[in-house]
PDB file of N, CA and C in Angstrom:
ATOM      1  N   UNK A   1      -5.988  10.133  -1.344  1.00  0.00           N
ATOM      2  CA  UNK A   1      -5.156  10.447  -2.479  1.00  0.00           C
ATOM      3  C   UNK A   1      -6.084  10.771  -3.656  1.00  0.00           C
ATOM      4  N   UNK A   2      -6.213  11.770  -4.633  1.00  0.00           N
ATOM      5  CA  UNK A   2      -6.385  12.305  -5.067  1.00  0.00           C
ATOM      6  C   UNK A   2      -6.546  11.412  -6.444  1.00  0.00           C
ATOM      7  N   UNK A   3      -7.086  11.154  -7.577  1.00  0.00           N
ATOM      8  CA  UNK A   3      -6.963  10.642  -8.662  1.00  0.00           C
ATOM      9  C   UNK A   3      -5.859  11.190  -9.704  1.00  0.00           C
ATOM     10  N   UNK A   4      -5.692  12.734  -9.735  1.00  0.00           N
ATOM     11  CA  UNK A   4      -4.703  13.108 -10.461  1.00  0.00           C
ATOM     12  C   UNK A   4      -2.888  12.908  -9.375  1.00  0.00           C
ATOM     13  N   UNK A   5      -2.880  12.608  -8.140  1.00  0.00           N
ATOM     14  CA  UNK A   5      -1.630  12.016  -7.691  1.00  0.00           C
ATOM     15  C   UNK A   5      -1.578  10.439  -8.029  1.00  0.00           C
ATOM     16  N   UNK A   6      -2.202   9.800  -8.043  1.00  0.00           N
ATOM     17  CA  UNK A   6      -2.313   8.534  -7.913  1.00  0.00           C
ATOM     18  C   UNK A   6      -1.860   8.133  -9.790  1.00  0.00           C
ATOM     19  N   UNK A   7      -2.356   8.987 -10.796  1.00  0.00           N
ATOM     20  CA  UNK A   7      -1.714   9.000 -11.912  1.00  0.00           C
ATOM     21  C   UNK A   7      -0.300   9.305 -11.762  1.00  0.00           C
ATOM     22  N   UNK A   8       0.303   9.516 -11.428  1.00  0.00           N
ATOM     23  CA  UNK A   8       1.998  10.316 -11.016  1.00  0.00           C
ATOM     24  C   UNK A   8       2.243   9.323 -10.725  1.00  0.00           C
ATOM     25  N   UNK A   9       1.936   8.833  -8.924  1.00  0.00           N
ATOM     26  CA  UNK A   9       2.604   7.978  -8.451  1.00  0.00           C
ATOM     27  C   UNK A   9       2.734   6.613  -8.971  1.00  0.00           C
ATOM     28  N   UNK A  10       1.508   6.011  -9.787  1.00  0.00           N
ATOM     29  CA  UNK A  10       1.288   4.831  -9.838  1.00  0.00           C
ATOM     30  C   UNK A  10       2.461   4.446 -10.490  1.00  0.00           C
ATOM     31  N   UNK A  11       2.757   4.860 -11.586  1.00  0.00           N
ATOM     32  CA  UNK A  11       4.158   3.721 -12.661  1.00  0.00           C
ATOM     33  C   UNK A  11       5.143   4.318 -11.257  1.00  0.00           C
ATOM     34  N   UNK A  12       5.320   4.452 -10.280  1.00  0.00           N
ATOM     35  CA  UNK A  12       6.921   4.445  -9.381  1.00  0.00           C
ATOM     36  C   UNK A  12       6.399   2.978  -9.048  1.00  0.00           C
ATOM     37  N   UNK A  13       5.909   2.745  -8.463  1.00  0.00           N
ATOM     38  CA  UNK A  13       5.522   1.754  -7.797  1.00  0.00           C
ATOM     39  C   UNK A  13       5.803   0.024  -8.419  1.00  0.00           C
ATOM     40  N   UNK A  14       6.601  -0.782  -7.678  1.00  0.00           N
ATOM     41  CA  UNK A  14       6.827  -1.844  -8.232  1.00  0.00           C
ATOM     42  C   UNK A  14       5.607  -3.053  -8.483  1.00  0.00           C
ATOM     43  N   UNK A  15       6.166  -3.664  -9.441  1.00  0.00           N
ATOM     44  CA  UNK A  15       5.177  -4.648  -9.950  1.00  0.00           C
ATOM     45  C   UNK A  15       5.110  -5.871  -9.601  1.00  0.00           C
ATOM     46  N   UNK A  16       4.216  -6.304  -8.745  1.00  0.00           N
ATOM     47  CA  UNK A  16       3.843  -7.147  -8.512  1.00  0.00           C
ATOM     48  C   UNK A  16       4.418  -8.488  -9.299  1.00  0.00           C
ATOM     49  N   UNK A  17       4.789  -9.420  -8.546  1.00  0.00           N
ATOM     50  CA  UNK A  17       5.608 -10.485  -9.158  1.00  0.00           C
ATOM     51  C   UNK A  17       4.744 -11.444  -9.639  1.00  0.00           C
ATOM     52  N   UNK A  18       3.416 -11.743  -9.661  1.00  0.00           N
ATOM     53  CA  UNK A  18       2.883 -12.735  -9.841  1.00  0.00           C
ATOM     54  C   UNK A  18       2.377 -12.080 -11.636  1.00  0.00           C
ATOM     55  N   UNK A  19       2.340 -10.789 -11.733  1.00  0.00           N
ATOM     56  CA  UNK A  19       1.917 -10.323 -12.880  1.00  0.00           C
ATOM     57  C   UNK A  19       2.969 -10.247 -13.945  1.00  0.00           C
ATOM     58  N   UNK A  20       4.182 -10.022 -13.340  1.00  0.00           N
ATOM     59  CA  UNK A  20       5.590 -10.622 -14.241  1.00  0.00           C
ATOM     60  C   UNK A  20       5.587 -11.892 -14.313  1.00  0.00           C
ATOM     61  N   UNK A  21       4.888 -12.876 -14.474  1.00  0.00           N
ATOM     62  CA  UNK A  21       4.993 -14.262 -14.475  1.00  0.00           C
ATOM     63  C   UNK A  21       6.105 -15.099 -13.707  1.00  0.00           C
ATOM     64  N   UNK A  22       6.212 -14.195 -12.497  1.00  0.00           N
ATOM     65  CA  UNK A  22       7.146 -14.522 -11.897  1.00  0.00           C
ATOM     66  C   UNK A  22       6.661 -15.667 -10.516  1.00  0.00           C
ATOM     67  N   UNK A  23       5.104 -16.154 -10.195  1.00  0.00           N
ATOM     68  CA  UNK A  23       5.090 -16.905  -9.542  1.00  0.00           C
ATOM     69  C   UNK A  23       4.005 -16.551  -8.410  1.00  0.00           C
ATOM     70  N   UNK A  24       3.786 -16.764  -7.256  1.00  0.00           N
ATOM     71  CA  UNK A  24       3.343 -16.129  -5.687  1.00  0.00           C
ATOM     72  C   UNK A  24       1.603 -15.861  -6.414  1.00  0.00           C
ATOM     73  N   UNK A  25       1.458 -14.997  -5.499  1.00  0.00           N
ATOM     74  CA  UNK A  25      -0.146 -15.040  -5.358  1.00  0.00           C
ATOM     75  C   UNK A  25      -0.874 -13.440  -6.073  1.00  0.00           C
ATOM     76  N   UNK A  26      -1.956 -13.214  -6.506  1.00  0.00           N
ATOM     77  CA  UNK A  26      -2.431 -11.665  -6.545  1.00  0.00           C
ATOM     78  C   UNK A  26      -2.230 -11.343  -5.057  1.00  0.00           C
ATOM     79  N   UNK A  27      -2.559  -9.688  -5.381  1.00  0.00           N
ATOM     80  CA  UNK A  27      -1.930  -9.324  -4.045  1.00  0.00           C
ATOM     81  C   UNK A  27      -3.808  -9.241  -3.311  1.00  0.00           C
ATOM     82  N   UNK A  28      -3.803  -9.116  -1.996  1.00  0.00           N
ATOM     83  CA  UNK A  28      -5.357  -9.501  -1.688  1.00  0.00           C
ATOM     84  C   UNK A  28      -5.750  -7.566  -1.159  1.00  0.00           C
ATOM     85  N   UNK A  29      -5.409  -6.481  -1.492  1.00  0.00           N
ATOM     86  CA  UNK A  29      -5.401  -5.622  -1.022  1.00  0.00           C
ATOM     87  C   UNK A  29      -4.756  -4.831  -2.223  1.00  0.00           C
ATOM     88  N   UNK A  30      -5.330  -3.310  -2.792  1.00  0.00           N
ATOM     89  CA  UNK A  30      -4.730  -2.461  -3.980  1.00  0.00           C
ATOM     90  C   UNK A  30      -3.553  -1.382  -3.152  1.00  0.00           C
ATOM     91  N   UNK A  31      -2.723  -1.538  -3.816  1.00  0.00           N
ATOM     92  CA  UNK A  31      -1.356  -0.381  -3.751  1.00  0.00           C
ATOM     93  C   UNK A  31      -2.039   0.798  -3.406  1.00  0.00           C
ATOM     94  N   UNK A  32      -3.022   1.217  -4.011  1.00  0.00           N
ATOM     95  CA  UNK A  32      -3.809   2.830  -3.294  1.00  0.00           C
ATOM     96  C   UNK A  32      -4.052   2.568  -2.242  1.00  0.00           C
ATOM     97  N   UNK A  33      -4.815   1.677  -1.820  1.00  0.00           N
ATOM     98  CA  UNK A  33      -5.353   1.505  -0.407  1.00  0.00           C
ATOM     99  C   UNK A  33      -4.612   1.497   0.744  1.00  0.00           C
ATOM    100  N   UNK A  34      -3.149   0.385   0.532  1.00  0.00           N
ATOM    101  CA  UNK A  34      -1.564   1.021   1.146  1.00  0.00           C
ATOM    102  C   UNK A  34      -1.510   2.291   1.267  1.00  0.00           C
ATOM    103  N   UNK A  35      -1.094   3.090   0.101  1.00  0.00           N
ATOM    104  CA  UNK A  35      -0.573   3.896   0.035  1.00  0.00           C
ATOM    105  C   UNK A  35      -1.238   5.805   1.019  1.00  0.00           C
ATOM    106  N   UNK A  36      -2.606   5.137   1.131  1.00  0.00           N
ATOM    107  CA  UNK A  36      -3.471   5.787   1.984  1.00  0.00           C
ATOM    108  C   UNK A  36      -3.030   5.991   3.205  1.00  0.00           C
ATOM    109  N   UNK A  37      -3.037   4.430   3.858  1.00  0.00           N
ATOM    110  CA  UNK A  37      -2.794   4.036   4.929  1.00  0.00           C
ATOM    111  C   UNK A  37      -1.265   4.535   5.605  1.00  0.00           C
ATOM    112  N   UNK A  38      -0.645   4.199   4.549  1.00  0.00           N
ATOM    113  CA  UNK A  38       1.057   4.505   4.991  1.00  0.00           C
ATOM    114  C   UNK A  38       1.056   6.539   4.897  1.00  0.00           C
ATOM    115  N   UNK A  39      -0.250   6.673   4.059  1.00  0.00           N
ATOM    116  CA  UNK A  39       0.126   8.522   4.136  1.00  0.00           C
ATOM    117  C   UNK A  39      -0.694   9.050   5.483  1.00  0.00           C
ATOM    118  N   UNK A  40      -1.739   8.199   6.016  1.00  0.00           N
ATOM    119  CA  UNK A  40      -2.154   8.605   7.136  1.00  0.00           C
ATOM    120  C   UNK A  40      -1.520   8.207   8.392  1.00  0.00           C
ATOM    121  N   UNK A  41      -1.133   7.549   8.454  1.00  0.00           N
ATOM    122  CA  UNK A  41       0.383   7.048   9.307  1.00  0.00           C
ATOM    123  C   UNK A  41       1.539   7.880   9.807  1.00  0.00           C
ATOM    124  N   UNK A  42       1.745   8.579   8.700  1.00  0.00           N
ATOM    125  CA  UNK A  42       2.911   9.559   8.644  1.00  0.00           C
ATOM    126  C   UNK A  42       2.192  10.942   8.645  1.00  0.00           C
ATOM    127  N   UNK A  43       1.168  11.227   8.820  1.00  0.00           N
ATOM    128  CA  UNK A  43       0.092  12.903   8.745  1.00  0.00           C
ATOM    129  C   UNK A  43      -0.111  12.440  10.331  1.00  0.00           C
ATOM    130  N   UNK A  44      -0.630  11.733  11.183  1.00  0.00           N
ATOM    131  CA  UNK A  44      -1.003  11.453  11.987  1.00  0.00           C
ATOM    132  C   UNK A  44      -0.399  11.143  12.988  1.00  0.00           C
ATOM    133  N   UNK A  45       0.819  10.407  12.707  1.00  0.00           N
ATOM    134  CA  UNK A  45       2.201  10.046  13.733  1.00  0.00           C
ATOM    135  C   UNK A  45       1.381   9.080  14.611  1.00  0.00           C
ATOM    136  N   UNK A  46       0.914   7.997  14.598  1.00  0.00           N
ATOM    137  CA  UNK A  46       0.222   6.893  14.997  1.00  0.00           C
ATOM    138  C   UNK A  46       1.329   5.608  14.583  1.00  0.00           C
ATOM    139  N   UNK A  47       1.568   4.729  15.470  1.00  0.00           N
ATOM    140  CA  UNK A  47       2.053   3.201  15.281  1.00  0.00           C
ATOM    141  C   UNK A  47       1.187   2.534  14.370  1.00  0.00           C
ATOM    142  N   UNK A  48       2.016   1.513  13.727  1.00  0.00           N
ATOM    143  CA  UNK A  48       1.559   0.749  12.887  1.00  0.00           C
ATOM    144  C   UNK A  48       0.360   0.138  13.571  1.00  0.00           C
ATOM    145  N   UNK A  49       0.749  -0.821  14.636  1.00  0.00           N
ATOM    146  CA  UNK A  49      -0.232  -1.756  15.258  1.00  0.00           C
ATOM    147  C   UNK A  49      -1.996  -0.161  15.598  1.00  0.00           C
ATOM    148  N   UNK A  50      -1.612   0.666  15.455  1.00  0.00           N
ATOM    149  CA  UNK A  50      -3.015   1.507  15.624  1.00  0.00           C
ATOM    150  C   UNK A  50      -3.994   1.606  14.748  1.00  0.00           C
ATOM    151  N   UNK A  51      -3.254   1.055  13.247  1.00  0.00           N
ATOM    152  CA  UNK A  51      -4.261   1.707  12.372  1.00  0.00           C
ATOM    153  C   UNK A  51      -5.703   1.052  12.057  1.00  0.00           C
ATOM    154  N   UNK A  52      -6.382   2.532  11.507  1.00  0.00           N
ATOM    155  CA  UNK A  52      -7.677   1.872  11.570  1.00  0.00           C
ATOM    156  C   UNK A  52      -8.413   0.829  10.878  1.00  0.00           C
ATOM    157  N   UNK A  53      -9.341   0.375  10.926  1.00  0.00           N
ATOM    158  CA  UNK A  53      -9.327  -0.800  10.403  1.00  0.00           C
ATOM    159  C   UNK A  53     -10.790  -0.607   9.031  1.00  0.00           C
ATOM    160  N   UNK A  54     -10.206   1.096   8.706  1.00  0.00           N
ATOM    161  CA  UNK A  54     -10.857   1.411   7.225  1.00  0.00           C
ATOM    162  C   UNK A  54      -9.337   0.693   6.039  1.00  0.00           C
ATOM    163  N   UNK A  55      -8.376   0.514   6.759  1.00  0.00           N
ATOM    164  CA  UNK A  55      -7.796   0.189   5.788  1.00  0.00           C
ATOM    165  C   UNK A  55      -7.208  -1.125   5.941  1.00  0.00           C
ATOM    166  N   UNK A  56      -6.417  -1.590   5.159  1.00  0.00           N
ATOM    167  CA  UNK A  56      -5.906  -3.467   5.055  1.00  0.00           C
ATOM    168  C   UNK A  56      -4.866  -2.928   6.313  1.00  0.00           C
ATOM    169  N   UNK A  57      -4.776  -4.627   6.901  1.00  0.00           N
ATOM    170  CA  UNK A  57      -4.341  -5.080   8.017  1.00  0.00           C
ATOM    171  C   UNK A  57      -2.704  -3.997   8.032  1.00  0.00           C
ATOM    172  N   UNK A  58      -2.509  -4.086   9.129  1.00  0.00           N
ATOM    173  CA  UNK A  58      -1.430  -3.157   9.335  1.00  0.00           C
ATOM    174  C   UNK A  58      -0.029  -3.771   8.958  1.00  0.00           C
ATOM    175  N   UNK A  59       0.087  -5.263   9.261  1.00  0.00           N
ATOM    176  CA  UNK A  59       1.104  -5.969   8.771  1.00  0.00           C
ATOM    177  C   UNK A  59       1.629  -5.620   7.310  1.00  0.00           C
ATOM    178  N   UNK A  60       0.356  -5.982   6.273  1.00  0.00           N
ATOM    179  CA  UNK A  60       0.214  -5.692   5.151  1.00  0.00           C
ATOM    180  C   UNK A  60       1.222  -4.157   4.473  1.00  0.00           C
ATOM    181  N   UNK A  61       0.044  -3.241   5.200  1.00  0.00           N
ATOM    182  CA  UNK A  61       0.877  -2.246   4.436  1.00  0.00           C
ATOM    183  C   UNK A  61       2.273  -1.970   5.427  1.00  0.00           C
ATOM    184  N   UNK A  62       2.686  -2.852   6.511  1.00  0.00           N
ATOM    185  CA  UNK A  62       3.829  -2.612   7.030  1.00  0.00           C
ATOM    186  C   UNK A  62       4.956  -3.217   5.812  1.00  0.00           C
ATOM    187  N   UNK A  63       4.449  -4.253   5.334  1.00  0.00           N
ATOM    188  CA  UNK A  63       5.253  -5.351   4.372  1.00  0.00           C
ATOM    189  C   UNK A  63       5.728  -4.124   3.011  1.00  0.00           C
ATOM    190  N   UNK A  64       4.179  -3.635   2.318  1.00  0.00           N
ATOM    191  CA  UNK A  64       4.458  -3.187   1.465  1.00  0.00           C
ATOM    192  C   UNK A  64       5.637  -1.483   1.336  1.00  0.00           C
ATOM    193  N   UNK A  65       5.441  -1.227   2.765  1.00  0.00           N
ATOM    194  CA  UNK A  65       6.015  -0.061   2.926  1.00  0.00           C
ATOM    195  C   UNK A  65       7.869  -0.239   3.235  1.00  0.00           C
ATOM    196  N   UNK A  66       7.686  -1.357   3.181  1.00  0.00           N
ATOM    197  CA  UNK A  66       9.192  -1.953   3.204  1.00  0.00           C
ATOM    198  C   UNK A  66       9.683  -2.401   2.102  1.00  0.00           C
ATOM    199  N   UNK A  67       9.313  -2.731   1.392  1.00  0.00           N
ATOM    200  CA  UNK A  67       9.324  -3.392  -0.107  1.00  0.00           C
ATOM    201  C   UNK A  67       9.625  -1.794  -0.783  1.00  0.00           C
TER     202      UNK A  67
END
């Protein structure tokens, strides 16, 4: 992802609850780094359980891609 998409996309993207003083943990992995993962996923047509392991655990961005 590109630095000038990642300006666009970033304010869609929800906020983390622990930074609303809402409680839970930092997140251990950045929303870009997801957002990589979930775009090479879908360019590639590969299962979750495949991905590579340049990016955070597959669970992870399975969670965030549901959220």
């Amino acid at each position: 992802m590109t630095d000038t998409e990642w300006v666009v996309i970033r304010p869609l993207l929800p906020v983390p609850a622990w930074l609303r003083c809402r409680g839970g943990q930092p997140e251990a992995y950045c929303h870009r780094a997801r957002l990589d993962a979930i775009r090479y996923l879908v360019d590639n047509g590969i299962k979750w359980r495949a991905m590579p392991v340049d990016f955070p655990p597959w669970d992870r961005v399975y969670a965030f891609f549901r959220r």
